[in-house]
C-alpha atoms as a PDB file:
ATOM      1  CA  UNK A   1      -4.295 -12.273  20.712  1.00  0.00           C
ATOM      2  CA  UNK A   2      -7.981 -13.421  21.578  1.00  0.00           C
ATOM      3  CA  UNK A   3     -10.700 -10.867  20.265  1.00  0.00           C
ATOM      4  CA  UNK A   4     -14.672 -11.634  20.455  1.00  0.00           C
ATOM      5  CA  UNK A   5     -16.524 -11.351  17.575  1.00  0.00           C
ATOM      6  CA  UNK A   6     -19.204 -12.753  15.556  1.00  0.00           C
ATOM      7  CA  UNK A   7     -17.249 -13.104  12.615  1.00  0.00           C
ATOM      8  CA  UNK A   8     -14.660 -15.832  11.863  1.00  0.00           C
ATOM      9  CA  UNK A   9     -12.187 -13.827   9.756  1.00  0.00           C
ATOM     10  CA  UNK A  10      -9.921 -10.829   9.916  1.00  0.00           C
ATOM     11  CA  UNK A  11      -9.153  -8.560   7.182  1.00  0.00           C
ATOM     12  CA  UNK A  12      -6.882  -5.241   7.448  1.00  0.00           C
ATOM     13  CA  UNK A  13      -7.991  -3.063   5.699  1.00  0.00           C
ATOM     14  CA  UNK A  14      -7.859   1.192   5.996  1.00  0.00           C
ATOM     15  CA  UNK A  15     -10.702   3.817   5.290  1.00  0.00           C
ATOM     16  CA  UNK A  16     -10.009   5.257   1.452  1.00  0.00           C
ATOM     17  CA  UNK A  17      -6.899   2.781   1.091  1.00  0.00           C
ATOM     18  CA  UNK A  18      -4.810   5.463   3.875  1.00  0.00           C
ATOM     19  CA  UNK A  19      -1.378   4.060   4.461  1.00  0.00           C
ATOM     20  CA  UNK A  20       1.609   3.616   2.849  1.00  0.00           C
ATOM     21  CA  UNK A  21       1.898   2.228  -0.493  1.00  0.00           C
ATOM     22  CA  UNK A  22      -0.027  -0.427  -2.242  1.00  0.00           C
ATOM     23  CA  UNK A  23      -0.609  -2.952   0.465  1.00  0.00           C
ATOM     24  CA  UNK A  24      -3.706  -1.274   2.071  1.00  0.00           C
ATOM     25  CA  UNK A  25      -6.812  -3.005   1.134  1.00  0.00           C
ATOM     26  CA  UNK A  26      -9.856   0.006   1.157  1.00  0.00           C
ATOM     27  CA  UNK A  27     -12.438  -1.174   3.646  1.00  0.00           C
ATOM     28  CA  UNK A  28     -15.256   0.519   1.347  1.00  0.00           C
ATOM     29  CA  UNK A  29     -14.157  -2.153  -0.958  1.00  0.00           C
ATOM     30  CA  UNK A  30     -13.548  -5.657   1.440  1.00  0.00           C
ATOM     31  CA  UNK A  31     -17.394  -4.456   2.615  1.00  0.00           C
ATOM     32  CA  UNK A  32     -19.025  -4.327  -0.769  1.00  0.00           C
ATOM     33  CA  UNK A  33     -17.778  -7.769  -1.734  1.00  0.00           C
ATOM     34  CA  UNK A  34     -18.221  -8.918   1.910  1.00  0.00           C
ATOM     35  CA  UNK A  35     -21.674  -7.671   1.862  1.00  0.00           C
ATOM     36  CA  UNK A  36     -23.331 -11.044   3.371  1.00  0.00           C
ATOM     37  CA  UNK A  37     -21.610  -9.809   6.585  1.00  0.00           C
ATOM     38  CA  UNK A  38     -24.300  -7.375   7.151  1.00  0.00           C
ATOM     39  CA  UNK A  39     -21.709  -4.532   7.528  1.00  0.00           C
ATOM     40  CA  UNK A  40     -22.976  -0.667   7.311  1.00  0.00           C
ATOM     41  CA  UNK A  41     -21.522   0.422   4.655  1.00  0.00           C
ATOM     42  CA  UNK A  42     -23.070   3.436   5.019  1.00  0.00           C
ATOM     43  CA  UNK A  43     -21.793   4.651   8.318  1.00  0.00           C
ATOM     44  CA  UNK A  44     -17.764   3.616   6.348  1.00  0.00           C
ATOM     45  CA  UNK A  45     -18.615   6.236   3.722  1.00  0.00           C
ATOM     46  CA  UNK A  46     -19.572   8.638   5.792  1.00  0.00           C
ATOM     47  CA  UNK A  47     -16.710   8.394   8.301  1.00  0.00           C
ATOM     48  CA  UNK A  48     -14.383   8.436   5.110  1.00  0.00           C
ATOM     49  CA  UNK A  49     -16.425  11.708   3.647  1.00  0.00           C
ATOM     50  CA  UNK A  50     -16.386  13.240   7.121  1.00  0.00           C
ATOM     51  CA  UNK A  51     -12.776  12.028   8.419  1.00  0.00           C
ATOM     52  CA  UNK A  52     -10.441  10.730   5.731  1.00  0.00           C
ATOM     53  CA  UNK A  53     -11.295  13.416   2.809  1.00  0.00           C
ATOM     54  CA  UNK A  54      -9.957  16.311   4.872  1.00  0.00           C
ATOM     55  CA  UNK A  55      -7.108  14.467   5.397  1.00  0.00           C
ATOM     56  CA  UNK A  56      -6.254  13.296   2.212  1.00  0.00           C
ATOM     57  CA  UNK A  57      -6.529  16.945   0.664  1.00  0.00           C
ATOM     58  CA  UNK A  58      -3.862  17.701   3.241  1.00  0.00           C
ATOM     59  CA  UNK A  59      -1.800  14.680   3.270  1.00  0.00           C
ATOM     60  CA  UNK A  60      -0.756  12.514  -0.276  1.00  0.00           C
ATOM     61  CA  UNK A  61      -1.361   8.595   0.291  1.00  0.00           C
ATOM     62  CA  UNK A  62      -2.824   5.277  -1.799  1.00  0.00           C
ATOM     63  CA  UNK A  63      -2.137   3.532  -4.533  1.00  0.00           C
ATOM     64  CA  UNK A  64      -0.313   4.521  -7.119  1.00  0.00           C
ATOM     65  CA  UNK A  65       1.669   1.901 -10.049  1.00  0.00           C
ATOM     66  CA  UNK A  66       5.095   1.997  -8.972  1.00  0.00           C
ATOM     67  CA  UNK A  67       4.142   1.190  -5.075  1.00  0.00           C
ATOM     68  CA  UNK A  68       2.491  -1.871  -6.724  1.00  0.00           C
ATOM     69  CA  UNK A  69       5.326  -2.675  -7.618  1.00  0.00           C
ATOM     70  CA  UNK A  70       6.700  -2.626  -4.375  1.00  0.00           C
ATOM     71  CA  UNK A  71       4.358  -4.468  -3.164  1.00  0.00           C
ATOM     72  CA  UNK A  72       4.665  -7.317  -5.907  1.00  0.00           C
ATOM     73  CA  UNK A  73       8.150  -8.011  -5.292  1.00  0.00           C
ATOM     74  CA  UNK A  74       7.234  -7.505  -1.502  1.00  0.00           C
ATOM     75  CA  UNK A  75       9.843  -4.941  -0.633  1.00  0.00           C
ATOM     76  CA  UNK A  76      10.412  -1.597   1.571  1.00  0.00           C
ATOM     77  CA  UNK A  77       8.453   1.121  -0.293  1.00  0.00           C
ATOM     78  CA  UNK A  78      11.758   3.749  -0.090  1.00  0.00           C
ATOM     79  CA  UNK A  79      13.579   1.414  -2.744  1.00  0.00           C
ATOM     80  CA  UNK A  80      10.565   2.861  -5.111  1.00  0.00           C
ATOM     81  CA  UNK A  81      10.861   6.561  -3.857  1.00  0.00           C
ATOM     82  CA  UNK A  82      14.750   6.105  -4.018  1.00  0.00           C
ATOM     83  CA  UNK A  83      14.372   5.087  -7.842  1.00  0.00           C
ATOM     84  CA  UNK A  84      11.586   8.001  -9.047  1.00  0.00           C
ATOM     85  CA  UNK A  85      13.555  10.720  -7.199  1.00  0.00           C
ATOM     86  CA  UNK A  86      16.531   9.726  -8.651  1.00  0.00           C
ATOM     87  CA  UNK A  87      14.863  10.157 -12.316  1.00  0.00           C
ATOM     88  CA  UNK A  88      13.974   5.821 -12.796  1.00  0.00           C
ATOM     89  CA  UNK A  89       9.986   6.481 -13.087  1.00  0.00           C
ATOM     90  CA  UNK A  90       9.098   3.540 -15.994  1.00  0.00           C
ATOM     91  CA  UNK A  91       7.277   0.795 -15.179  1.00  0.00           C
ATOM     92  CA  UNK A  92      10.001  -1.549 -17.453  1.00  0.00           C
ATOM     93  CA  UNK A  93      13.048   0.318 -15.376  1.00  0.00           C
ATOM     94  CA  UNK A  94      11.603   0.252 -11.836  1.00  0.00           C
ATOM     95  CA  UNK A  95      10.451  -3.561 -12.437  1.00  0.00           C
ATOM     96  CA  UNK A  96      14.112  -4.565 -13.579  1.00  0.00           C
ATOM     97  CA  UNK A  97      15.749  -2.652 -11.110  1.00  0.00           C
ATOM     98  CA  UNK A  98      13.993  -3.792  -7.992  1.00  0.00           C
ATOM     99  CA  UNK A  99      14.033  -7.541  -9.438  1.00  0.00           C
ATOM    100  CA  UNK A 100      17.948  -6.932  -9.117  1.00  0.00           C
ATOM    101  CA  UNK A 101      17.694  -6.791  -5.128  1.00  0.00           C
ATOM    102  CA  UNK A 102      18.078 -10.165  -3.906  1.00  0.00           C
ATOM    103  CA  UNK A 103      14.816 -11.123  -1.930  1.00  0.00           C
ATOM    104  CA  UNK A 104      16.423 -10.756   1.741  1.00  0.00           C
ATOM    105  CA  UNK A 105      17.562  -7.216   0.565  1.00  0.00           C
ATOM    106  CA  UNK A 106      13.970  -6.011  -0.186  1.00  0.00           C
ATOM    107  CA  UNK A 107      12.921  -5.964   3.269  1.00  0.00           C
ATOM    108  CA  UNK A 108      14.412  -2.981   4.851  1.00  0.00           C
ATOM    109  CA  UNK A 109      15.614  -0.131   3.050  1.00  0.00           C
ATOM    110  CA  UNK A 110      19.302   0.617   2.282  1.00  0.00           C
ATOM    111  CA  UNK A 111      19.787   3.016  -0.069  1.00  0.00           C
ATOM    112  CA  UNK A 112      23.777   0.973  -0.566  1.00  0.00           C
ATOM    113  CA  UNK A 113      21.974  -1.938  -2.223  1.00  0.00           C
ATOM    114  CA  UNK A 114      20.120   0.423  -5.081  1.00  0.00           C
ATOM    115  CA  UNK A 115      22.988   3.111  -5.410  1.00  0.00           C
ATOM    116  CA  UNK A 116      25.088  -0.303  -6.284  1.00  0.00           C
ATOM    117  CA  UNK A 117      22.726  -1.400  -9.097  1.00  0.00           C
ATOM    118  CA  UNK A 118      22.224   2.084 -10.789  1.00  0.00           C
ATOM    119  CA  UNK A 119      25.940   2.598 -11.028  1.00  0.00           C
END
């Protein structure tokens, strides 16, 4: 992929952290601490109060603690969502579990490999 711009990095990054999980850096944030950039940070606010707030009242997204740990053991998100609907919401229990999976496993989601370890 070639794109033109006057800026020598890429970051993705979503308005208000939307997406799934934890793995969305918010762009509000990357801006403020890549301020020297010159980007208007003003114009990303108001896009997210104009745009993304409606949204978000309608839809549920962002971070929340036991994504992170999805995301720190880099797995599929539905292991997590597998584990709180099935009543495993600690941090202690959703850690151990998911460190269980072998590392290939993580990737994509099979609910086999996690009805296996809870039995």
């Amino acid at each position: 992929i070639s794109l033109k711009s006057k800026h020598n990095i890429i970051v993705d990054s979503s308005l208000n952290g939307m997406g799934r999980g934890a793995g969305n850096v918010p762009t509000e944030l990357i801006i403020c601490y890549l301020n020297k950039a010159k980007y208007k940070f003003k114009n990303v606010v108001q896009c997210i109060y104009t745009q993304i707030n409606p949204l978000k009242r309608k839809y549920v997204w962002g971070y929340n603690v036991p994504q992170l740990i999805a995301a720190e053991f880099n797995c599929h998100p539905n292991f997590i969502n597998y584990l709180i609907n099935n009543g495993v919401n600690d941090y202690e229990s959703i850690h151990k579990t998911i460190s269980l999976i072998l590392p290939k496993g993580r990737l994509n989601y099979k609910a086999d490999l996690i009805e296996k370890i809870l039995k």
